[in-house]
Protein backbone atom coordinates (compact mmCIF):
# COMPACT_ATOMS: atom_id res chain seq x y z
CA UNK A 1 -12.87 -9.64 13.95
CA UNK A 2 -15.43 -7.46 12.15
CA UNK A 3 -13.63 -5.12 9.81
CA UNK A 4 -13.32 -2.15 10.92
CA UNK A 5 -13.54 -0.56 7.91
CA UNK A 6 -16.64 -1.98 7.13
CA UNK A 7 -19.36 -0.28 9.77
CA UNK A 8 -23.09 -2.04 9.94
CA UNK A 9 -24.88 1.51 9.48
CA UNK A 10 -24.02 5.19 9.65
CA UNK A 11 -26.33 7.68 10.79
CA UNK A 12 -25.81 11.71 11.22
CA UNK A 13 -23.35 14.38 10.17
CA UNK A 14 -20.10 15.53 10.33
CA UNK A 15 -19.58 19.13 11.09
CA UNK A 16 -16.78 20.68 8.61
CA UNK A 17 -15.68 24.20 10.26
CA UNK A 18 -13.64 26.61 9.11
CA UNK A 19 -10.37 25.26 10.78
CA UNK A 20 -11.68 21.73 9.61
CA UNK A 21 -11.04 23.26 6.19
CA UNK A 22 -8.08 24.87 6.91
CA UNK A 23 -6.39 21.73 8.25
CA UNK A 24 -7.20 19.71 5.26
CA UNK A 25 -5.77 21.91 2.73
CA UNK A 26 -2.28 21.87 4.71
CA UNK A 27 -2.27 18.35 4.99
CA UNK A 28 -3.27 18.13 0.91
CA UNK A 29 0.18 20.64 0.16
CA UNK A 30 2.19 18.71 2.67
CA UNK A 31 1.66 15.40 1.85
CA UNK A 32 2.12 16.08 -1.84
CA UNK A 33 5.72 18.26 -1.45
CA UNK A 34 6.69 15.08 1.59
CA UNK A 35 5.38 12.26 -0.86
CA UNK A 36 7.68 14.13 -3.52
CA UNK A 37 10.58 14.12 -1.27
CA UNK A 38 10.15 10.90 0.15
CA UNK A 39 9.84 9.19 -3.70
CA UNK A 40 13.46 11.56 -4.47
CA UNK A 41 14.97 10.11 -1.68
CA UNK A 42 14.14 6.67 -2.66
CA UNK A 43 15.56 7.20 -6.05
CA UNK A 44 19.18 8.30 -4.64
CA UNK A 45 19.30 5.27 -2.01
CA UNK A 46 18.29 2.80 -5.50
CA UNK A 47 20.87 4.60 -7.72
CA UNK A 48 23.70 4.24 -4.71
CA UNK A 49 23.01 0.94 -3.74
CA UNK A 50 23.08 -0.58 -6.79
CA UNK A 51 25.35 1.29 -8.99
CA UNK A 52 23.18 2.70 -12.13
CA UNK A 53 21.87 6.05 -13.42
CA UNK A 54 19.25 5.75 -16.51
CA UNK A 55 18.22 2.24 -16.22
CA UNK A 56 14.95 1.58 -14.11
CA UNK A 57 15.29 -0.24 -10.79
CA UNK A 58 14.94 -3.84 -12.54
CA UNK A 59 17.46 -3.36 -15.37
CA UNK A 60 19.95 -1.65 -12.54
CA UNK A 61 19.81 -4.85 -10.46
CA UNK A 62 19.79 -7.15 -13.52
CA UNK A 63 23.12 -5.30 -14.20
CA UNK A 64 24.73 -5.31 -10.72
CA UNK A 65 27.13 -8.24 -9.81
CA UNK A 66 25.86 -11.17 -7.98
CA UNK A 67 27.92 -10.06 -4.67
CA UNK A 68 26.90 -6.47 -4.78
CA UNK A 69 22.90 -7.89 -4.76
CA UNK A 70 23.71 -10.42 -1.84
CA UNK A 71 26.00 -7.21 0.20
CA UNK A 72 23.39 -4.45 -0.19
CA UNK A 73 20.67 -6.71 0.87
CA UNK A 74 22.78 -8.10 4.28
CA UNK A 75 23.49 -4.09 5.13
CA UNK A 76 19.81 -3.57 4.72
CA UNK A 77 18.85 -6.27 6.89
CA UNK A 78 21.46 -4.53 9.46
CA UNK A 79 20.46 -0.81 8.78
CA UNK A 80 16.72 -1.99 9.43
CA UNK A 81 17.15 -4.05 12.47
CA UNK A 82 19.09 -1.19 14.07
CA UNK A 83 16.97 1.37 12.95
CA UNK A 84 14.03 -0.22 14.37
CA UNK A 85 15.75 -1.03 17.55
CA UNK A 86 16.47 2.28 18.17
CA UNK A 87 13.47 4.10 17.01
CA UNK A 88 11.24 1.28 19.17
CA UNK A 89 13.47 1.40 22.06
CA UNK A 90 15.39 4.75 23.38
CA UNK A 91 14.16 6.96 20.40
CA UNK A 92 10.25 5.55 21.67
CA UNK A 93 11.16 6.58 24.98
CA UNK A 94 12.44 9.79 24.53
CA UNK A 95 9.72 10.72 22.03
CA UNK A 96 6.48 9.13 23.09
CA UNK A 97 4.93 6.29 21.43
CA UNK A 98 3.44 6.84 17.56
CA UNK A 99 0.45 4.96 16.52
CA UNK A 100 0.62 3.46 12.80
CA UNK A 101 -2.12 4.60 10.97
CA UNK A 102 -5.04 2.16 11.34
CA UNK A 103 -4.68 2.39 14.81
CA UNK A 104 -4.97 6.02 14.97
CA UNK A 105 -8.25 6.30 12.75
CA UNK A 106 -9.36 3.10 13.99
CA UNK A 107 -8.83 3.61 17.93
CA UNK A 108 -9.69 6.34 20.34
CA UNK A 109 -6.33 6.02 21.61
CA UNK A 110 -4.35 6.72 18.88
CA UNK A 111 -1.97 9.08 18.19
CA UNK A 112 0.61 9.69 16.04
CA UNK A 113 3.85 11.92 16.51
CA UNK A 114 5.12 12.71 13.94
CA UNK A 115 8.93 13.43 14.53
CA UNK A 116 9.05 9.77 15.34
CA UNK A 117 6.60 9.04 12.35
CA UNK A 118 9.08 11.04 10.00
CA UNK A 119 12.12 8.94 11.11
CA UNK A 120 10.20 6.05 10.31
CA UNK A 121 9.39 6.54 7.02
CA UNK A 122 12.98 7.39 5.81
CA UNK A 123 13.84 4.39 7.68
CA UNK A 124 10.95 2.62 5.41
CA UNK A 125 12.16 4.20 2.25
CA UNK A 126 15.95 3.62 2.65
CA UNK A 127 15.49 -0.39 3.14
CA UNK A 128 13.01 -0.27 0.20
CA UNK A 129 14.97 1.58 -1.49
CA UNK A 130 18.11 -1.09 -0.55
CA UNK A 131 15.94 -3.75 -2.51
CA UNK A 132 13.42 -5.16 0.71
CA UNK A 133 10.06 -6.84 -0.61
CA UNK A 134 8.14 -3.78 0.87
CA UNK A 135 5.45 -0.80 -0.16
CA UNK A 136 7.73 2.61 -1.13
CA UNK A 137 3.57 4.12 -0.23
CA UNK A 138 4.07 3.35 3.70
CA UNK A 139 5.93 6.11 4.24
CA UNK A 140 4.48 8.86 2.45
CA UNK A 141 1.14 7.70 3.75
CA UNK A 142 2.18 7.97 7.09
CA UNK A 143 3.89 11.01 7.18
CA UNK A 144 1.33 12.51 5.85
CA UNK A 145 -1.17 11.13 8.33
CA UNK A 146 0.99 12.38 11.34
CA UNK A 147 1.19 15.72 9.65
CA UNK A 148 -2.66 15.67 9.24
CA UNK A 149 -2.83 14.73 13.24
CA UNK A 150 -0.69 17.40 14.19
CA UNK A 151 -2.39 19.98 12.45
CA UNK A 152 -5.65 19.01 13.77
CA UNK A 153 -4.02 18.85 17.72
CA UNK A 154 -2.96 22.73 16.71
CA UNK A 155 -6.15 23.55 15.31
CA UNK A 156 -8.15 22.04 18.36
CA UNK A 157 -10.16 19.83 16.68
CA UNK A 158 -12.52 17.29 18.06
CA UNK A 159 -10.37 13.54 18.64
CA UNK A 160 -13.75 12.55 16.02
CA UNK A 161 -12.27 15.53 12.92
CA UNK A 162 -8.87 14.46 14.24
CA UNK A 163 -9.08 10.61 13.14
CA UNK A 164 -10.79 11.90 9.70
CA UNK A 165 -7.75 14.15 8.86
CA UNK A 166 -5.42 11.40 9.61
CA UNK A 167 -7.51 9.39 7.00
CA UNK A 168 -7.72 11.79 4.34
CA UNK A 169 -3.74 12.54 4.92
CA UNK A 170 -2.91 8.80 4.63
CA UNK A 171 -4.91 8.78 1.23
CA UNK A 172 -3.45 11.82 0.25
CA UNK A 173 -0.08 9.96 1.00
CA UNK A 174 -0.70 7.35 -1.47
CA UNK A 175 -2.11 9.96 -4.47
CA UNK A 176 0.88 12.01 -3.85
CA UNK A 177 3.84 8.97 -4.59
CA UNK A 178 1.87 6.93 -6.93
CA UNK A 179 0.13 9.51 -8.66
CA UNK A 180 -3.38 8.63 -8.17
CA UNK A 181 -5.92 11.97 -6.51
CA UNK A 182 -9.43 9.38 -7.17
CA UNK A 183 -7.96 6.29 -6.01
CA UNK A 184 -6.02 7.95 -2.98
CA UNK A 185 -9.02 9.37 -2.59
CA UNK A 186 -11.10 6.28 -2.59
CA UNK A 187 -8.42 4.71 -0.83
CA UNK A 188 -9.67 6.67 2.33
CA UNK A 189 -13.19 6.33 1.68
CA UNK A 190 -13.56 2.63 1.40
CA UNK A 191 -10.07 1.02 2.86
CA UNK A 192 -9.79 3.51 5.86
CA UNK A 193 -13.13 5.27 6.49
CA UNK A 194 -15.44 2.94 4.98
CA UNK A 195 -17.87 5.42 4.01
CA UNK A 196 -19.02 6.99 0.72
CA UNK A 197 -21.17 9.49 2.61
CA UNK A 198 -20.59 13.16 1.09
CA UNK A 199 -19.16 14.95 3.87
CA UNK A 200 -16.23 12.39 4.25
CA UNK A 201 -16.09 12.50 0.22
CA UNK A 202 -15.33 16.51 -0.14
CA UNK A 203 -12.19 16.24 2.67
CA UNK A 204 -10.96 12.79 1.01
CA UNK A 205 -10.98 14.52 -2.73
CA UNK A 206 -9.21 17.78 -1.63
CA UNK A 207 -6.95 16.12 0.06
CA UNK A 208 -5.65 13.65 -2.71
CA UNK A 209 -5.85 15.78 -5.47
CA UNK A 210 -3.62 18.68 -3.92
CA UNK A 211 -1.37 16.20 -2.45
CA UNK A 212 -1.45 15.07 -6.30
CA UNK A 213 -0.84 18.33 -8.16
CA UNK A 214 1.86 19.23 -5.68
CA UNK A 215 3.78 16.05 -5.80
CA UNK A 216 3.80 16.99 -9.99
CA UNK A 217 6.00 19.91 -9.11
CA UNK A 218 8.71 17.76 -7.47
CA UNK A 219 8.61 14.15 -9.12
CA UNK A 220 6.64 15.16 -12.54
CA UNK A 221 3.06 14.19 -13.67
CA UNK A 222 3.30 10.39 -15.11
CA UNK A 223 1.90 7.05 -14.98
CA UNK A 224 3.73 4.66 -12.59
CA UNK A 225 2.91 1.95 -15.21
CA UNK A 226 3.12 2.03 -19.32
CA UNK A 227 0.50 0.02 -20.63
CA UNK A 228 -1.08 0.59 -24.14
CA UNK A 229 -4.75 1.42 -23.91
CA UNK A 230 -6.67 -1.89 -25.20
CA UNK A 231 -10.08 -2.47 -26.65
CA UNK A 232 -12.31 -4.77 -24.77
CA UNK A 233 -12.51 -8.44 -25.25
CA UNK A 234 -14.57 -11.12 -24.59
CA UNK A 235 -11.55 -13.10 -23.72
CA UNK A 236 -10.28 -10.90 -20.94
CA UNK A 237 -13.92 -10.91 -19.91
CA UNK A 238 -14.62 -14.36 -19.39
CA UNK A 239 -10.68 -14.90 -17.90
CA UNK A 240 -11.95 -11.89 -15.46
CA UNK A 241 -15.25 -13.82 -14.18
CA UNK A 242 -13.08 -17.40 -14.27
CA UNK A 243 -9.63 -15.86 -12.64
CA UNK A 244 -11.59 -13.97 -9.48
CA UNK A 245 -12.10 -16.58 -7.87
CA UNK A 246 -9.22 -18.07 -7.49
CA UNK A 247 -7.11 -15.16 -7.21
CA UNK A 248 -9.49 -14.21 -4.19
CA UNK A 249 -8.64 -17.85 -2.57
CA UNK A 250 -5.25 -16.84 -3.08
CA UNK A 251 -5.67 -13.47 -1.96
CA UNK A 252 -7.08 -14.70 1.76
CA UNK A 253 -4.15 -16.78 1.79
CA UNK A 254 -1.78 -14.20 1.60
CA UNK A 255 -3.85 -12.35 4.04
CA UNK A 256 -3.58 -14.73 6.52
CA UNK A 257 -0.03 -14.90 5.62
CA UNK A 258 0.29 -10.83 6.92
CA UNK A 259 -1.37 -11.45 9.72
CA UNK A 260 0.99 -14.53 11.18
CA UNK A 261 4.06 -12.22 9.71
CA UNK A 262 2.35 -9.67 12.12
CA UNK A 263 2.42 -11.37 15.19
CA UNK A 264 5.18 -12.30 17.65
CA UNK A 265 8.20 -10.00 15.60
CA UNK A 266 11.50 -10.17 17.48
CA UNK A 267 12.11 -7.31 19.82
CA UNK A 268 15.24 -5.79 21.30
CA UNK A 269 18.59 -7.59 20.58
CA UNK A 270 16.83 -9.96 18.57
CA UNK A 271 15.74 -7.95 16.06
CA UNK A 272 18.52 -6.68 13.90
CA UNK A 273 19.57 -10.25 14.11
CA UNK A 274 16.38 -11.35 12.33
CA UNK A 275 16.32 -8.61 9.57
CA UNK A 276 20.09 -9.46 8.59
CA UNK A 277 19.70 -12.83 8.17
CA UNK A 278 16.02 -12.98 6.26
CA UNK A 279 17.37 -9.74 4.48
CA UNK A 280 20.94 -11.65 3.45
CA UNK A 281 18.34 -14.66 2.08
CA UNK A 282 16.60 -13.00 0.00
CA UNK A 283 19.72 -11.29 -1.20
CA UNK A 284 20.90 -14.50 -1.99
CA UNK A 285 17.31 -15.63 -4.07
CA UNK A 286 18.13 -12.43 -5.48
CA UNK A 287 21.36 -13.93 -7.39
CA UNK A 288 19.12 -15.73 -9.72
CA UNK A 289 15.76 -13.57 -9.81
CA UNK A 290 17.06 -10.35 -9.40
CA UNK A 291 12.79 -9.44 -10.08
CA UNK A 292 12.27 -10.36 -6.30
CA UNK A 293 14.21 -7.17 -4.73
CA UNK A 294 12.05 -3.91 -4.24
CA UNK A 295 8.10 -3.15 -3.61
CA UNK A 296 7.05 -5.13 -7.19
CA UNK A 297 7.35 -2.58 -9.60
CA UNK A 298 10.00 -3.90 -11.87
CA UNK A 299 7.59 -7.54 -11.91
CA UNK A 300 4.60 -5.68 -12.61
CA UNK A 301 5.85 -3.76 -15.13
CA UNK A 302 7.25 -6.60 -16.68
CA UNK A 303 4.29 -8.77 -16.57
CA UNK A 304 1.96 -5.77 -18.62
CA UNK A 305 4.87 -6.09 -21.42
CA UNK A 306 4.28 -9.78 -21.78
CA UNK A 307 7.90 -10.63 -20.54
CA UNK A 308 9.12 -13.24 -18.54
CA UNK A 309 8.81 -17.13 -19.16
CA UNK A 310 5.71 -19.47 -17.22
CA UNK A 311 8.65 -20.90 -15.33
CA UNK A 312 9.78 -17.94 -14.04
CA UNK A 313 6.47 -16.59 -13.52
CA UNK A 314 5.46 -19.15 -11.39
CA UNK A 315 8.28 -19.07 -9.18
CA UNK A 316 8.21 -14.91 -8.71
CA UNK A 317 4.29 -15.72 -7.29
CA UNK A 318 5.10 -18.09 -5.05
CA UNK A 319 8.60 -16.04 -4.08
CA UNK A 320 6.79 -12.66 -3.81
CA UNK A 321 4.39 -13.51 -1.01
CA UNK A 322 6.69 -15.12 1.06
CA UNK A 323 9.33 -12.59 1.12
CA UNK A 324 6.93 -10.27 1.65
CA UNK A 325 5.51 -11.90 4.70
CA UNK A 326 8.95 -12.74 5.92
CA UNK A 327 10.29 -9.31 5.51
CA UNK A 328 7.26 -8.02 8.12
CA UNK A 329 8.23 -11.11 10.40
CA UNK A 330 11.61 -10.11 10.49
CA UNK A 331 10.90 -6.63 11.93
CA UNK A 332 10.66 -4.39 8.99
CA UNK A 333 7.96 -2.08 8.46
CA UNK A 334 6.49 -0.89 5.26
CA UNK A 335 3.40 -0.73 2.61
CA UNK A 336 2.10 -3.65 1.08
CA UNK A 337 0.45 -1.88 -1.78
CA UNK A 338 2.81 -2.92 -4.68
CA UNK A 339 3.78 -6.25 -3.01
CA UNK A 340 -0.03 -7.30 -3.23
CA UNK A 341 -0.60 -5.82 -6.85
CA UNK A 342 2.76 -7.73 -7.92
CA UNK A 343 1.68 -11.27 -6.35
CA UNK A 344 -2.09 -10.73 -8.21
CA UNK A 345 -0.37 -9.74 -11.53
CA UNK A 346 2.10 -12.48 -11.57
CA UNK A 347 -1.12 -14.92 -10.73
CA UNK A 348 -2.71 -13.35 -13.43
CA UNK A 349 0.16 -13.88 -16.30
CA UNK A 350 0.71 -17.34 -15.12
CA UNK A 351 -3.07 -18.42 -15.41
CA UNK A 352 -3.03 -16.07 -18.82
CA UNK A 353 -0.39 -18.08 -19.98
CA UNK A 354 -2.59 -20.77 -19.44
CA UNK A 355 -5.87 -19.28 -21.10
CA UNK A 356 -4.54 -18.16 -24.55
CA UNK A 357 -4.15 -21.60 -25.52
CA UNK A 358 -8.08 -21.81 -24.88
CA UNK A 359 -8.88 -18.52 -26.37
CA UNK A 360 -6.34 -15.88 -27.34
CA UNK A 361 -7.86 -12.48 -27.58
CA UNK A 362 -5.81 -9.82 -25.87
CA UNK A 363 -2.17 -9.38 -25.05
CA UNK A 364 -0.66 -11.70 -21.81
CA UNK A 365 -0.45 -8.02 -20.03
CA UNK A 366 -3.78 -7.84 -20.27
CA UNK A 367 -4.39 -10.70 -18.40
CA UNK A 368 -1.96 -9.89 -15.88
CA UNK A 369 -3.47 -6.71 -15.59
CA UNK A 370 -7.06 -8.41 -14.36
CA UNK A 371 -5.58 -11.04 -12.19
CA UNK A 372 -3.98 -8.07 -10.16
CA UNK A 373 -7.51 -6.70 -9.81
CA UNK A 374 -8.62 -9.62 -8.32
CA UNK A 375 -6.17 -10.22 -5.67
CA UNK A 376 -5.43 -6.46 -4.77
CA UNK A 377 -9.42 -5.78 -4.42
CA UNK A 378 -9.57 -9.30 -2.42
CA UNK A 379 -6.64 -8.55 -0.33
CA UNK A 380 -7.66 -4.67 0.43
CA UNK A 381 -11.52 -6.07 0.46
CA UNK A 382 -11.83 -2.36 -1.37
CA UNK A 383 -13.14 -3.42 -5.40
CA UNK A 384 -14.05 0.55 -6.20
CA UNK A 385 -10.50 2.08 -5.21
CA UNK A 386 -8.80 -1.20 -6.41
CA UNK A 387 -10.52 -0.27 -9.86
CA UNK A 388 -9.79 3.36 -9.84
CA UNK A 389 -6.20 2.87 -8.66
CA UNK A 390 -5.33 0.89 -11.95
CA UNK A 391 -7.02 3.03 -13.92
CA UNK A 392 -5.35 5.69 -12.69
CA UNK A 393 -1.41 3.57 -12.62
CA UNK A 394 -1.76 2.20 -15.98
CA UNK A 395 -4.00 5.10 -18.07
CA UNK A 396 -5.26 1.67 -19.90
CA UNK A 397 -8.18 3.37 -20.86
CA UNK A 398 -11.86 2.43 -20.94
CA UNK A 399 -11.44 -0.53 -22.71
CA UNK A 400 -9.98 -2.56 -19.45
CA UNK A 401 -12.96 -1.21 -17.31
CA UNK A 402 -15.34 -3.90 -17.41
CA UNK A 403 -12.84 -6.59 -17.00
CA UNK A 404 -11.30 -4.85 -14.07
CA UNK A 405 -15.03 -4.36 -12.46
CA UNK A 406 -16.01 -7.37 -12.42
CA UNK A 407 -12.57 -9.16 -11.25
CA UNK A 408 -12.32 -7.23 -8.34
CA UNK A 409 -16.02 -7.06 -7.57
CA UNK A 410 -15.64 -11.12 -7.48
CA UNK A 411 -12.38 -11.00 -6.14
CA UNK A 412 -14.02 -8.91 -3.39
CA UNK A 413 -17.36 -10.90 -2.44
CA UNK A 414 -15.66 -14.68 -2.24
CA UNK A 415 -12.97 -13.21 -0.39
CA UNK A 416 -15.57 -11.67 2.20
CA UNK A 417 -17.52 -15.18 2.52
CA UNK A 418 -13.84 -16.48 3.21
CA UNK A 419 -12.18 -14.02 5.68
CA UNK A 420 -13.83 -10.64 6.79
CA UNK A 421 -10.02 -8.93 7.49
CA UNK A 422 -8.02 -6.99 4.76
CA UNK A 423 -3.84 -6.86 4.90
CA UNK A 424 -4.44 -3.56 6.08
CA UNK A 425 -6.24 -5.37 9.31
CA UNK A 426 -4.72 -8.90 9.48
CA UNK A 427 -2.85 -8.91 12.50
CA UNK A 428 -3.95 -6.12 14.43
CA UNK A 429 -6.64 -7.29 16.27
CA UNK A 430 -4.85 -6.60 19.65
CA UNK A 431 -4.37 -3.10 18.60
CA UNK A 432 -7.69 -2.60 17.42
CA UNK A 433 -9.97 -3.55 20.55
CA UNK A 434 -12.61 -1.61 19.40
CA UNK A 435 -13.71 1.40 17.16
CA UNK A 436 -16.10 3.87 16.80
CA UNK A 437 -18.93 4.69 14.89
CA UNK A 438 -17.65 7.27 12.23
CA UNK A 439 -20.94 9.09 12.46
CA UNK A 440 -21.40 9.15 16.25
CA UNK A 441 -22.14 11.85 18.01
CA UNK A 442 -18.25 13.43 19.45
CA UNK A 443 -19.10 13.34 23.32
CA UNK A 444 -15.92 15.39 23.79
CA UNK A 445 -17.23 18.61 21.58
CA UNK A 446 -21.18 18.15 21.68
CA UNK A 447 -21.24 17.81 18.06
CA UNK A 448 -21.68 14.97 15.29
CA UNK A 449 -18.59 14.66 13.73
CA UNK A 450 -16.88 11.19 11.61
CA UNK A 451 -16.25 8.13 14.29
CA UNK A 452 -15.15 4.15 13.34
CA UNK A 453 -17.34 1.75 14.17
């Protein structure tokens, strides 16, 4: 399946009325005060479930008993599997199906509604939240896309402006809980839109950034990561051109991994039996690596400080993916943004640990830091946002630039001559039949507006 992401040629313009306008600065306020809520709300169901106040997420489930790990992560696998029975069953039939995101911007017959969207996402954030192996972005992102597509429905925009907004709100989405305006913006550019073309650009920007600046007001303006700016190296650099490749083998791996954890999920009665039992196992791989529960912030993090042991290292990447993928086979829903950037950074320590005793030249976090390139620019097949993204979660600096470039530029082209899908498409195919050119002319209005190819 040809990404659809990734168009052969774009010709015309997009027509950006006044209500166009209007519609995307709504969506840029509302996605940043939900992605502020949404990220609040995750905090109090972390705090609850596992019984600390100051510590971060990792040192809170370090510090919880073995049984309380195991218990919260069987009642998650229960809370999900009910939740999604209900919200794919009577709660679908009362409200209407909801298309997921790529669908909507990818698809002419997507749509998303966005009371059933909403419950979704706290449904998302509460099991994350509870410890599962999922993206805390998800939800945000997809609120805020559904709040996009409703505004556009009200203002009467063309289905063509419609699919736009819900890209720029899903972007928007991911600046607003991560702090990140460029890379959410870029993040709907070349992920979701997969265009750089100026009138997509303007929408994509105003979008992220006020989603950004109003997400400050709730949750506070700081990096997601610390990480002390570094000078460049030419041991990082050479590790960068030597780790992309493999990192982008491993990347298509894991995105073929998605795609079978996409396919064939348990429906009905079966499916809160599935999430309580894969949930209650990796509660129970949670009694010795407590770093395993929650999106992969607590690894990440621990990674840039140089912590953790090869041994240990090596098991989190091979543990990561896998509960991951098993987590979406089980039923769940939920972002695989952190997940991905976890798995790549682990990589990235382990073969670091490896490479100072060749030639030591920055700190292991650096190393880390660059592996994570590789494999989240592989996996997304996006090496621009992937860049700006850690730029903007780390504030390393300039100094980690050229390293970064040029491991997910590499990560990025051997993963394309491997596998032409992304996580963000692995799996959908049957949802995704066909797409439209972003640039088409809109048959509906008489007027050029953004299409998918």
């Amino acid at each position: 399946m040809q990404q659809p992401n990734a168009p052969e040629g774009h010709r015309g313009l997009i027509t950006l009325g006044p209500r166009f306008w209007v519609v995307v600065l709504l969506t840029g306020v509302g996605a940043g005060f939900a992605g502020g809520a949404l990220t609040l709300l995750l905090y109090l169901v972390q705090h609850t479930a596992f019984g600390y106040t100051e510590e971060s997420f990792l040192q809170g489930v370090e510090q919880a008993p073995w049984w309380r790990r195991l218990g919260v992560l069987a009642l998650a696998g229960l809370v999900a599997g009910l939740g999604w029975w209900l919200l794919r069953g009577p709660v679908s039939r009362r409200l209407g199906r909801s298309s997921g995101v790529s669908e909507s911007v990818w698809s002419e017959r997507g749509r998303m509604g966005f009371i059933r969207t909403a419950l979704d996402a706290v449904l998302q954030i509460v099991i994350v939240g509870m410890g599962a192996s999922l993206g805390r972005e998800g939800a945000p992102r997809e609120v805020a896309a559904a709040l996009g597509s409703g505004l556009s429905e009200l203002a009467g925009l063309s289905s063509a402006q419609q699919r736009t907004i819900i890209a720029c709100g899903a972007g928007a989405g991911l600046a607003a809980v991560y702090n990140v305006p460029f890379g959410g913006a870029l993040f709907t550019l070349e992920v979701l839109l997969g265009s750089l073309a100026l009138p997509m650009v303007l929408p994509a920007i105003v979008t992220s950034v006020l989603a950004a600046v109003c997400a400050w007001i709730v949750i506070g303006d700081r990096p997601v990561y610390l990480f002390a700016s570094l000078p460049t190296s030419g041991s990082v650099i050479v590790f960068a051109v030597l780790v992309a490749p493999v990192a982008a083998v491993a990347a298509v791996g894991f995105v073929h991994l998605v795609g079978w954890a996409r396919r064939g999920r348990p429906t009905a009665w079966r499916l809160p039996l599935a999430t309580t039992a894969v949930f209650t196992a990796i509660g129970a791989l949670a009694i010795p690596f407590p770093e395993l529960l929650g999106n992969g912030k607590g690894p990440v993090q621990l990674v840039l400080d140089g912590g953790g042991s090869l041994g240990l290292l090596v098991v989190l990447a091979l543990l990561k993916p896998l509960i991951t993928a098993a987590s979406l086979r089980s039923g769940a829903t939920g972002g695989l943004f952190t997940p991905t950037l976890a798995t790549g950074a682990l990589l990235g320590a382990v073969l670091g640990h490896l490479w100072v005793l060749v030639w030591a030249g920055s700190p292991l976090g650096a190393y880390a830091l660059v592996g994570g390139a590789a494999f989240l620019a592989a996996s997304l097949q996006a090496p621009l946002s992937t860049v700006v993204l850690l730029l903007e979660l780390t504030h390393v600096g300039q100094g980690m630039l050229v390293p970064l470039a040029l491991a997910a530029t590499l990560g990025t082209l051997v993963a394309r001559l491997l596998e032409r899908r992304s996580t963000y498409t692995a799996g959908l195919e049957d949802d995704l039949p066909g797409a439209p050119d972003p640039l088409a002319p809109d048959p509906e209005r008489g007027q050029v507006d953004a299409r998918r190819k």
